[in-house]
N, C-alpha and C. Protein backbone atom coordinates (compact mmCIF):
# COMPACT_ATOMS: atom_id res chain seq x y z
N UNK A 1 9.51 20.08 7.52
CA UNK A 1 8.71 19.08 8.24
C UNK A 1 7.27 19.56 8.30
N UNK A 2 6.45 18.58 8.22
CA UNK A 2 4.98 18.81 8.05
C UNK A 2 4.52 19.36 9.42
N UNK A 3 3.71 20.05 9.34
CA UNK A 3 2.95 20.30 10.65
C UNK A 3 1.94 19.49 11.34
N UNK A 4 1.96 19.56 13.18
CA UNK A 4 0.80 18.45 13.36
C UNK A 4 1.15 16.96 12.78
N UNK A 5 2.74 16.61 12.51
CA UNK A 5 2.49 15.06 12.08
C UNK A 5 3.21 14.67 13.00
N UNK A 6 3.53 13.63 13.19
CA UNK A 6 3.87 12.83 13.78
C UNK A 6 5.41 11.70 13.39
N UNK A 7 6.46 11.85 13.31
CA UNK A 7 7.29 11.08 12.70
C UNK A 7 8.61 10.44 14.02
N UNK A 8 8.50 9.31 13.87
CA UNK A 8 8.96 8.76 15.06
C UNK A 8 10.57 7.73 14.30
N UNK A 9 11.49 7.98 14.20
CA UNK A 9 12.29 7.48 13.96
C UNK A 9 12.32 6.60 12.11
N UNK A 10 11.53 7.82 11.38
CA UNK A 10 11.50 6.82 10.44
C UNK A 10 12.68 7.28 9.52
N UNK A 11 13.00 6.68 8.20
CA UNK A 11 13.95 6.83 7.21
C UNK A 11 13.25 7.49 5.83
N UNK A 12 13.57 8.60 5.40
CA UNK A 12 12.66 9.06 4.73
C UNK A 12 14.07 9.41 3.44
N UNK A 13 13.39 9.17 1.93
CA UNK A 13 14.12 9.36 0.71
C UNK A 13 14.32 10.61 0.09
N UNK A 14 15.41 10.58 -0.51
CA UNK A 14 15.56 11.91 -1.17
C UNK A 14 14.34 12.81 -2.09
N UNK A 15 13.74 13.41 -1.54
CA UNK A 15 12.76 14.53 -2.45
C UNK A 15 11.49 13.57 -2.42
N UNK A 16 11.26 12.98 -0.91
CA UNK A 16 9.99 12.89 -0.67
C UNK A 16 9.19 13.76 -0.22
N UNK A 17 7.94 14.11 -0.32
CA UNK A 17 6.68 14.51 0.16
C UNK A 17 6.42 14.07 1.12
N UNK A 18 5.97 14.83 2.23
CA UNK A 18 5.18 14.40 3.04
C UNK A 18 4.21 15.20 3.45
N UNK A 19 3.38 15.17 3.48
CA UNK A 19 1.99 16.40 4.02
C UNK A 19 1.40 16.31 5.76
N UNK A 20 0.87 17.12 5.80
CA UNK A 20 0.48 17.59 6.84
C UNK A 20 -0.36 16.38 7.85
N UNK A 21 -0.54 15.98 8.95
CA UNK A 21 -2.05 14.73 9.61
C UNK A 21 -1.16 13.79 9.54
N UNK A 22 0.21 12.94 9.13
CA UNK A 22 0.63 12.26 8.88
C UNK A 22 1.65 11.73 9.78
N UNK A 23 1.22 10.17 10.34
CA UNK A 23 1.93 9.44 11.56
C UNK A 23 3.04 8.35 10.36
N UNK A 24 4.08 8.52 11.16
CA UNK A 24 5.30 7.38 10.08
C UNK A 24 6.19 7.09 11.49
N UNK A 25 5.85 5.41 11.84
CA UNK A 25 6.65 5.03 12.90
C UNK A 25 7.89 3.98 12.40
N UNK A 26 8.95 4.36 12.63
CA UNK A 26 10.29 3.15 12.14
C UNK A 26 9.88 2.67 11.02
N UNK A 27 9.73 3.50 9.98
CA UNK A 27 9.16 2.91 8.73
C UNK A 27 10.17 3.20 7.56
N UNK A 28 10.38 2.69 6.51
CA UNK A 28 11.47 3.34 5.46
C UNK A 28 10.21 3.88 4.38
N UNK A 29 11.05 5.21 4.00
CA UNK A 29 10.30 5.54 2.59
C UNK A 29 11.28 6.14 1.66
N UNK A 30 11.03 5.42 0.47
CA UNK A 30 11.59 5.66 -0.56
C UNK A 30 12.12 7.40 -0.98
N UNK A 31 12.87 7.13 -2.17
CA UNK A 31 12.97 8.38 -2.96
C UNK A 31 11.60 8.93 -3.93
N UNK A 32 11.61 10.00 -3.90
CA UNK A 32 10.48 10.60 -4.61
C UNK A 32 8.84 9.92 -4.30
N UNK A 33 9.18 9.57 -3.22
CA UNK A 33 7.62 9.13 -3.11
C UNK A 33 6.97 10.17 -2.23
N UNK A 34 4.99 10.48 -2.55
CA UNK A 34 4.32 11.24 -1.91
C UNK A 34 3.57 10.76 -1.00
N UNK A 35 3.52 11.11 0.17
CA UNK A 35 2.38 10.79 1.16
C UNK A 35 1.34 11.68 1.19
N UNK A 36 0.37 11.77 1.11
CA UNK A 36 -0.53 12.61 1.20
C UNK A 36 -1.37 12.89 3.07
N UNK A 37 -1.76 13.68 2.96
CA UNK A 37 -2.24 13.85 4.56
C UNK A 37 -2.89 12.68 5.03
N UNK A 38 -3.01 12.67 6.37
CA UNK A 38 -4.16 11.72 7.20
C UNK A 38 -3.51 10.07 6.59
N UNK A 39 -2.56 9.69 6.86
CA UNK A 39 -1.81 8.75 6.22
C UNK A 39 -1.09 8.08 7.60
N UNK A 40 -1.46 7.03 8.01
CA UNK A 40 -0.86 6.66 9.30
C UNK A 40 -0.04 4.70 8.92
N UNK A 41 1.26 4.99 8.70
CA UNK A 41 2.23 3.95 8.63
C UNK A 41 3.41 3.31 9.78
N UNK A 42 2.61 2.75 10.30
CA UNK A 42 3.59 1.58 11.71
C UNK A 42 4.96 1.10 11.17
N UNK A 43 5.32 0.70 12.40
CA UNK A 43 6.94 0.56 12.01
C UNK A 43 6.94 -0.96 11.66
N UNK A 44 8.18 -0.78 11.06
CA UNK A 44 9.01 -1.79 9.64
C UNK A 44 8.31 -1.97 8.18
N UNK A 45 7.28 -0.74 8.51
CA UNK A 45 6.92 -0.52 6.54
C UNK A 45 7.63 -0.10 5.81
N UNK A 46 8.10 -1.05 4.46
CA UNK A 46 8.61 -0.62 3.54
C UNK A 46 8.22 0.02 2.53
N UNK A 47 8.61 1.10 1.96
CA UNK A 47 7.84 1.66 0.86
C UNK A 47 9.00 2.41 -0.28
N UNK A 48 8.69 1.37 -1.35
CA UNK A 48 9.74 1.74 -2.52
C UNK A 48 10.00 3.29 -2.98
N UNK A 49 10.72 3.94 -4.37
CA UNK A 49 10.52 4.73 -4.75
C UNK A 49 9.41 5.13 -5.61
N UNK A 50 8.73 6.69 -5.45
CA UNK A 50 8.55 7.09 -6.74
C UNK A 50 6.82 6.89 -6.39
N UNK A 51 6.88 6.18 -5.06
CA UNK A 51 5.43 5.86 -4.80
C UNK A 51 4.37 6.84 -4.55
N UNK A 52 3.25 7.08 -4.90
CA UNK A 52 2.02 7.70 -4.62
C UNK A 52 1.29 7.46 -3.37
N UNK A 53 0.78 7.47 -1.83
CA UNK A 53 0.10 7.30 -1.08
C UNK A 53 -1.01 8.39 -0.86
N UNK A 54 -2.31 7.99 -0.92
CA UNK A 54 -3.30 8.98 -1.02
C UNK A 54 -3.54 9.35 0.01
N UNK A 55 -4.64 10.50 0.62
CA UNK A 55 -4.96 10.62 1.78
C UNK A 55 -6.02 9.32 2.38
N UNK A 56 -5.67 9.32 3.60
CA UNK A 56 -6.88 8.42 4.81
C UNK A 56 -6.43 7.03 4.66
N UNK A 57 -5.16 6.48 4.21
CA UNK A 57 -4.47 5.55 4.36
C UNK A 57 -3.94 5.01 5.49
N UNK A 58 -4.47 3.45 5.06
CA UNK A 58 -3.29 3.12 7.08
C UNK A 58 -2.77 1.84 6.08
N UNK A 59 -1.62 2.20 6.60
CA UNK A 59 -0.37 0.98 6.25
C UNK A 59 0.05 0.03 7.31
N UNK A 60 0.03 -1.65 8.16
CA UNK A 60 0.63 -1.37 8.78
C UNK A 60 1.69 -2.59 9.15
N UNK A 61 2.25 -2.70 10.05
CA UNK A 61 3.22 -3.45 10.18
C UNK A 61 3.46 -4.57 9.57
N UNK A 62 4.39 -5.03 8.80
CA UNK A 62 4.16 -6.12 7.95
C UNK A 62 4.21 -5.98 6.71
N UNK A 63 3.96 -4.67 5.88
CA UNK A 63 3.60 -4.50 4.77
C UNK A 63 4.88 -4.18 3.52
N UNK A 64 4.76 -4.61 2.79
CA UNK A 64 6.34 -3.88 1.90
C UNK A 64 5.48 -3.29 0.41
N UNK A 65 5.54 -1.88 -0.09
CA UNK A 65 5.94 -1.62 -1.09
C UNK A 65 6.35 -1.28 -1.77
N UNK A 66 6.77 -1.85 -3.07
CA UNK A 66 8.14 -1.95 -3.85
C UNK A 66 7.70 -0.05 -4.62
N UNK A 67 8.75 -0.29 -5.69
CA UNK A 67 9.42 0.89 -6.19
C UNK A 67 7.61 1.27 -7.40
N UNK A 68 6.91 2.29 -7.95
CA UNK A 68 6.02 2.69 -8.72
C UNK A 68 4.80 2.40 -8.37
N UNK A 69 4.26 2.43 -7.36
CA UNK A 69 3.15 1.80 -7.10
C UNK A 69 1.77 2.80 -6.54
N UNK A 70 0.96 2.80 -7.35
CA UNK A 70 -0.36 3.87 -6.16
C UNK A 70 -1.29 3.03 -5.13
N UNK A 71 -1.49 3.97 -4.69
CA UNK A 71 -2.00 3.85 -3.30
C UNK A 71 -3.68 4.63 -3.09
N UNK A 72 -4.58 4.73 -3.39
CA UNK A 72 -5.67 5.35 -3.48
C UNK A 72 -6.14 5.99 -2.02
N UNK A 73 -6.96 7.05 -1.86
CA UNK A 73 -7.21 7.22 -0.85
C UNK A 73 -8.16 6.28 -0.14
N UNK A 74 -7.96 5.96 0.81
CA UNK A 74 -8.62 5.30 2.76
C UNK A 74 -8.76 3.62 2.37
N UNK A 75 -7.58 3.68 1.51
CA UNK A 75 -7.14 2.06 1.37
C UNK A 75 -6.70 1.71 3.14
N UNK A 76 -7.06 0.25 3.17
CA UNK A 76 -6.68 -0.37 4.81
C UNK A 76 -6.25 -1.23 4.32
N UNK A 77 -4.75 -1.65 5.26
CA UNK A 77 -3.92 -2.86 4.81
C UNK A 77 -4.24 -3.74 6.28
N UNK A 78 -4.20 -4.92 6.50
CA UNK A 78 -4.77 -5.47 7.64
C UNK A 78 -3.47 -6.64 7.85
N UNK A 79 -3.16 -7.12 9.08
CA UNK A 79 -1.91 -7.85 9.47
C UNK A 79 -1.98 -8.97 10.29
N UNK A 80 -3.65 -9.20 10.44
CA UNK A 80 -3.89 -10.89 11.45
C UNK A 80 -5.15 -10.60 11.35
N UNK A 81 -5.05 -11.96 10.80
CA UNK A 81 -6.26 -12.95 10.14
C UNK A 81 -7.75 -12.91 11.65
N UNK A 82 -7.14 -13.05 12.78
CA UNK A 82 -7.66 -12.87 13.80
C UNK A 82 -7.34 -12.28 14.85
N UNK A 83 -7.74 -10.65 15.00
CA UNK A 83 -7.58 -9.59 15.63
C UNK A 83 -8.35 -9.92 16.90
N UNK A 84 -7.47 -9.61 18.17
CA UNK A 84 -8.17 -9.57 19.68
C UNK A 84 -7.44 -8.36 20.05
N UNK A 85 -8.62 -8.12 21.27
CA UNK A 85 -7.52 -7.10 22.13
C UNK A 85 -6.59 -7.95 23.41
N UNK A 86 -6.61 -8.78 23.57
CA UNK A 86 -5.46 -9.39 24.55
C UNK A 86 -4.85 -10.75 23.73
N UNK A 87 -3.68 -11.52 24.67
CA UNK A 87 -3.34 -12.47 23.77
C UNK A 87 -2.37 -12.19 22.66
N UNK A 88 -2.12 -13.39 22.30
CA UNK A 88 -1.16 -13.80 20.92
C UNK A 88 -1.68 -13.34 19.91
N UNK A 89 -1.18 -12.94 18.56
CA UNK A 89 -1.44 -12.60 17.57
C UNK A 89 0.05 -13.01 16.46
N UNK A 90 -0.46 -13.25 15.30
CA UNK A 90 0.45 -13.61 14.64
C UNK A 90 0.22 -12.63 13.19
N UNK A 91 1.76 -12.23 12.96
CA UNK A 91 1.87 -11.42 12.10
C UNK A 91 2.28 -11.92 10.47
N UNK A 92 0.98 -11.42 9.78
CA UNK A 92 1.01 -11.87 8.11
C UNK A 92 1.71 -10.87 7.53
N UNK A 93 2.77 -11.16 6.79
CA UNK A 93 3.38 -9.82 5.70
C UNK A 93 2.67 -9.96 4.54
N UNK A 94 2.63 -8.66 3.98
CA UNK A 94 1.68 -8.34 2.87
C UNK A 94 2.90 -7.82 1.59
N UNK A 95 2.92 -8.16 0.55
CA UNK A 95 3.57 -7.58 -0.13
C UNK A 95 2.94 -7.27 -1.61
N UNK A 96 3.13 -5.74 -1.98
CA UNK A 96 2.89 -5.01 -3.07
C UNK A 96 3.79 -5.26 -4.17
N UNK A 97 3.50 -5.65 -5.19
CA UNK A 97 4.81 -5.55 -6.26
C UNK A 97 4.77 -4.34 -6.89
N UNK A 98 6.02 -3.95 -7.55
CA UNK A 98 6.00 -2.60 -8.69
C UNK A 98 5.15 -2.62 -9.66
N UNK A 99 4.61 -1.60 -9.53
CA UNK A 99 3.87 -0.69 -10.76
C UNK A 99 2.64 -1.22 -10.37
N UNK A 100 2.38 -2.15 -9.40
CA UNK A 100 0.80 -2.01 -8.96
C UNK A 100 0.09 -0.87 -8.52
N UNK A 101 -1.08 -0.98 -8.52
CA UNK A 101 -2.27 0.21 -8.05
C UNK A 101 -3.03 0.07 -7.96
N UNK A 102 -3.86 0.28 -6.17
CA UNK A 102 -4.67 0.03 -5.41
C UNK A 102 -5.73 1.13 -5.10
N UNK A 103 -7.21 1.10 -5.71
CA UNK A 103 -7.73 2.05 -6.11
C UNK A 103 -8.70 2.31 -4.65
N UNK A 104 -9.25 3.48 -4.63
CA UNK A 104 -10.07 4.23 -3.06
C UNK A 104 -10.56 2.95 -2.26
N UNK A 105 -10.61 3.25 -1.07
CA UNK A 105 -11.77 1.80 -0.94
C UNK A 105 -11.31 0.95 -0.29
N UNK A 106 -9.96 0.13 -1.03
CA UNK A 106 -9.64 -0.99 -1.39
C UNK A 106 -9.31 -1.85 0.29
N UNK A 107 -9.59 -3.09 0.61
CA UNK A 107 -8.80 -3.37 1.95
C UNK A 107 -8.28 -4.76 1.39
N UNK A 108 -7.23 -4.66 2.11
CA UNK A 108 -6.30 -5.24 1.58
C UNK A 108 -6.00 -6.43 2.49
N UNK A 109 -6.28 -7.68 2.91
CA UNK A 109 -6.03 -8.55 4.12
C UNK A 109 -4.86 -9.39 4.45
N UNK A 110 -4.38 -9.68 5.39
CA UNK A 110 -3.00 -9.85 5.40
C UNK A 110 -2.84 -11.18 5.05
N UNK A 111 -1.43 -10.97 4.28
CA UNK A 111 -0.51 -12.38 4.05
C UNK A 111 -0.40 -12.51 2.70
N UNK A 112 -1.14 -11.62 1.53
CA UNK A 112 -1.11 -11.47 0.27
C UNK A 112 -0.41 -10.84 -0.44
N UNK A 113 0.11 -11.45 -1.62
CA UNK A 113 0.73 -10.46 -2.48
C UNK A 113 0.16 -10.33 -3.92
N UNK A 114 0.46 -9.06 -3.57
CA UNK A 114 -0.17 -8.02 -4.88
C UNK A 114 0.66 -8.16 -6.29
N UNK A 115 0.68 -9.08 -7.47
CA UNK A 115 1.77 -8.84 -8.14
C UNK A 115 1.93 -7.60 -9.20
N UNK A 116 3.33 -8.00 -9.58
CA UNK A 116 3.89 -6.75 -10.58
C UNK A 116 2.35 -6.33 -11.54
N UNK A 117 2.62 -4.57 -11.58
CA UNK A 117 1.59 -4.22 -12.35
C UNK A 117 -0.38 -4.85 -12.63
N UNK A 118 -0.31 -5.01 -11.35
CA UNK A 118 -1.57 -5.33 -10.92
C UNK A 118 -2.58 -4.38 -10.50
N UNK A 119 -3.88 -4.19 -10.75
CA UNK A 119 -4.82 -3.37 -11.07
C UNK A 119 -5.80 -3.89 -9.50
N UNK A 120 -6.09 -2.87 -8.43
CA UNK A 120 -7.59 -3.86 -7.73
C UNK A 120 -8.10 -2.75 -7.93
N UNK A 121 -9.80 -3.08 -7.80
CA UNK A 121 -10.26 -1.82 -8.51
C UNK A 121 -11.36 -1.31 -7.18
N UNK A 122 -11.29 0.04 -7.51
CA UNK A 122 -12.02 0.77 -5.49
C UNK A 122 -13.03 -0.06 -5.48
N UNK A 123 -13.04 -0.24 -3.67
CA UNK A 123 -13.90 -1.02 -3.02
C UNK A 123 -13.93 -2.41 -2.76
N UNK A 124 -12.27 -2.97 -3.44
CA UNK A 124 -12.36 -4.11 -3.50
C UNK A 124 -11.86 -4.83 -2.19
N UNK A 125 -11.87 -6.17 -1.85
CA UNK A 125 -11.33 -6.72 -0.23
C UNK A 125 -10.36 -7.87 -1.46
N UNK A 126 -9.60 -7.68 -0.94
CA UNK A 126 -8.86 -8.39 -1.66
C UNK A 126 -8.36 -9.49 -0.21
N UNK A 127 -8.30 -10.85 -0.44
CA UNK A 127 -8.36 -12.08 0.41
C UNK A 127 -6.98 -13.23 0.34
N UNK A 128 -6.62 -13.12 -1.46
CA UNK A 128 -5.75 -14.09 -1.67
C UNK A 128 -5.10 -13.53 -2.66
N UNK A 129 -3.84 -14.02 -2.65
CA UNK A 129 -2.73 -13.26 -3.61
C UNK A 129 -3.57 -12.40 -4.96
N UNK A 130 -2.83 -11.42 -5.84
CA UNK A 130 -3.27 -10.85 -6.93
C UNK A 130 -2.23 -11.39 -8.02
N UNK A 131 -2.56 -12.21 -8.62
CA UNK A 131 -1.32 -12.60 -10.04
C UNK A 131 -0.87 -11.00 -10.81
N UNK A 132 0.13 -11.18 -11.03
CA UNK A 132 0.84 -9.84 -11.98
C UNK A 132 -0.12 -9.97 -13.11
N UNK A 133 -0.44 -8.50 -13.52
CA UNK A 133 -1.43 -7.82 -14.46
C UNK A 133 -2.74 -8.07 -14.48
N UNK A 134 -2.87 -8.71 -13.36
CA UNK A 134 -4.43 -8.82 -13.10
C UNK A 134 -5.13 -8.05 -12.26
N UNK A 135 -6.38 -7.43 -13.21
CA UNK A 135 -7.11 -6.67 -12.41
C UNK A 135 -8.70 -7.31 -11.69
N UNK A 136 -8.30 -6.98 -10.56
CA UNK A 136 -9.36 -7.68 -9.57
C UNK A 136 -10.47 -6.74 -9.29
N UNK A 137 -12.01 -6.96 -9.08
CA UNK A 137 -12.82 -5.89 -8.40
C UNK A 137 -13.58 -7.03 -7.55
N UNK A 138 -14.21 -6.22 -6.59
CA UNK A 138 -15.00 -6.82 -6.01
C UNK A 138 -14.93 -7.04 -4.34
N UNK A 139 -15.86 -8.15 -3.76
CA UNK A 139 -15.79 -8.61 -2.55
C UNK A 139 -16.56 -10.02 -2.16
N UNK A 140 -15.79 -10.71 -2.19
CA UNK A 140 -13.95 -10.79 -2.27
C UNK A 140 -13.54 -10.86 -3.92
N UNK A 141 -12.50 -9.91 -4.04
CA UNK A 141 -12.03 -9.68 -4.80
C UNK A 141 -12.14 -10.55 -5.69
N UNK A 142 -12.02 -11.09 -7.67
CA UNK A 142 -11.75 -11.78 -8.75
C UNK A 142 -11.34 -10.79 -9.52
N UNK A 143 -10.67 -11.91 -10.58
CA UNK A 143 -10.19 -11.35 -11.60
C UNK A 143 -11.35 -11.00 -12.91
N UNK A 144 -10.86 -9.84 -13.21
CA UNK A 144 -11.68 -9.43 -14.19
C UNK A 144 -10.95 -9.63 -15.39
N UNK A 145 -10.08 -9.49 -15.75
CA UNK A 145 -8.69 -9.83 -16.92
C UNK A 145 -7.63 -9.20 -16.58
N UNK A 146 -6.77 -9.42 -17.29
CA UNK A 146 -5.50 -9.18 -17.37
C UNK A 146 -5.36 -8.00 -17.90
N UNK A 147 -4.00 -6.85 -17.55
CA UNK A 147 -3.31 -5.53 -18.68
C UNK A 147 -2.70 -6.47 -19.19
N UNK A 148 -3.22 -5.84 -20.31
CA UNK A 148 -2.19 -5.80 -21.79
C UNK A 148 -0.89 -5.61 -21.79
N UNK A 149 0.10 -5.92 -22.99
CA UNK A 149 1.44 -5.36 -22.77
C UNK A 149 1.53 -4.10 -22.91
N UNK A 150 0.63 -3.97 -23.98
CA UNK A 150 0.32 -2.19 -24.29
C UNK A 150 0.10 -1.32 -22.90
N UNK A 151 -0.82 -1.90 -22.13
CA UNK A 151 -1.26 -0.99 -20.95
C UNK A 151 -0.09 -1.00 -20.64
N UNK A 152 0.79 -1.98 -20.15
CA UNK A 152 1.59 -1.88 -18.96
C UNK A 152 2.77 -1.00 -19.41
N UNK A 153 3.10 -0.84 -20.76
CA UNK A 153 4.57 -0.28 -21.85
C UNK A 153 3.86 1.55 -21.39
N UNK A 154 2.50 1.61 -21.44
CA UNK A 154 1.99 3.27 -21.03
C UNK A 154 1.81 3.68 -19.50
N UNK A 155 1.83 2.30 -19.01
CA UNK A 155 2.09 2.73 -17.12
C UNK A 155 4.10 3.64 -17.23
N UNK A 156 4.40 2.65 -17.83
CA UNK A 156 6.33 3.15 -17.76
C UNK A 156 6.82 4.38 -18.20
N UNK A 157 5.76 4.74 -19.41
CA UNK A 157 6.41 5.48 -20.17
C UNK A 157 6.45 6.99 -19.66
């Protein structure tokens, strides 16, 4: 067990990583996936196998990702459209597909999904869904083109 972290009832996978600075509340994490330090994930996050999470990451409630996916460092995933401190709030799920990868930077706003093998590129705010193999930059995020089959056959291999 990491030192200085924090782990509150979560479900953690066979021959995961976890590093040191790192809060994980009622959250599932995959097999073989790495967390890297300073990484703070609220409860009912899902997180597939095999996954990469960089340091200065916040994941949070609401969020699912699937099985191959990176995670760049001091990516923010966000979960209502309109944040108060008192009052109602309503919760957007965010979902990551496999083999996507979310580069430094990136914030991510709730209720979107990221599709299969999708590219956003650091710094981007991503606002509205990401189509599979499309790589987005920017703010607010667009598409810049599509991976190739080629790219995506050298993400697997």
């Amino acid at each position: 067990m990491p030192e200085y972290a924090v782990i509150k009832k979560a479900k953690i996978g066979k021959n995961a990583k976890i590093y040191d600075q790192v809060n994980l509340y009622e959250c599932e994490i995959g097999d073989n996936t790495k967390i890297d330090a300073f990484v703070y994930i609220e409860g009912g996050v899902k997180i597939g196998k095999n996954v990469k999470i960089r340091p200065f990451t916040f994941i949070c409630e609401g969020v699912t990702i699937e099985d191959d996916v990176f995670i760049g460092p001091n990516v923010t995933f966000t979960n209502d459209v309109n944040p108060r401190v008192r009052g109602e709030w309503k919760l957007l799920k965010t979902t990551v597909k496999k083999g996507a990868s979310i580069g430094a930077g990136a914030v991510i706003l709730p209720g979107v999904t990221i599709g299969e093998y999708a590219l956003v590129g650091a710094g981007a705010v991503v606002t509205k869904d990401v189509p599979p193999k499309a790589i987005v930059v920017g703010n607010p995020a667009k598409i810049l083109r599509y991976r190739t089959d080629e790219e995506i056959k050298s993400l697997v291999e």
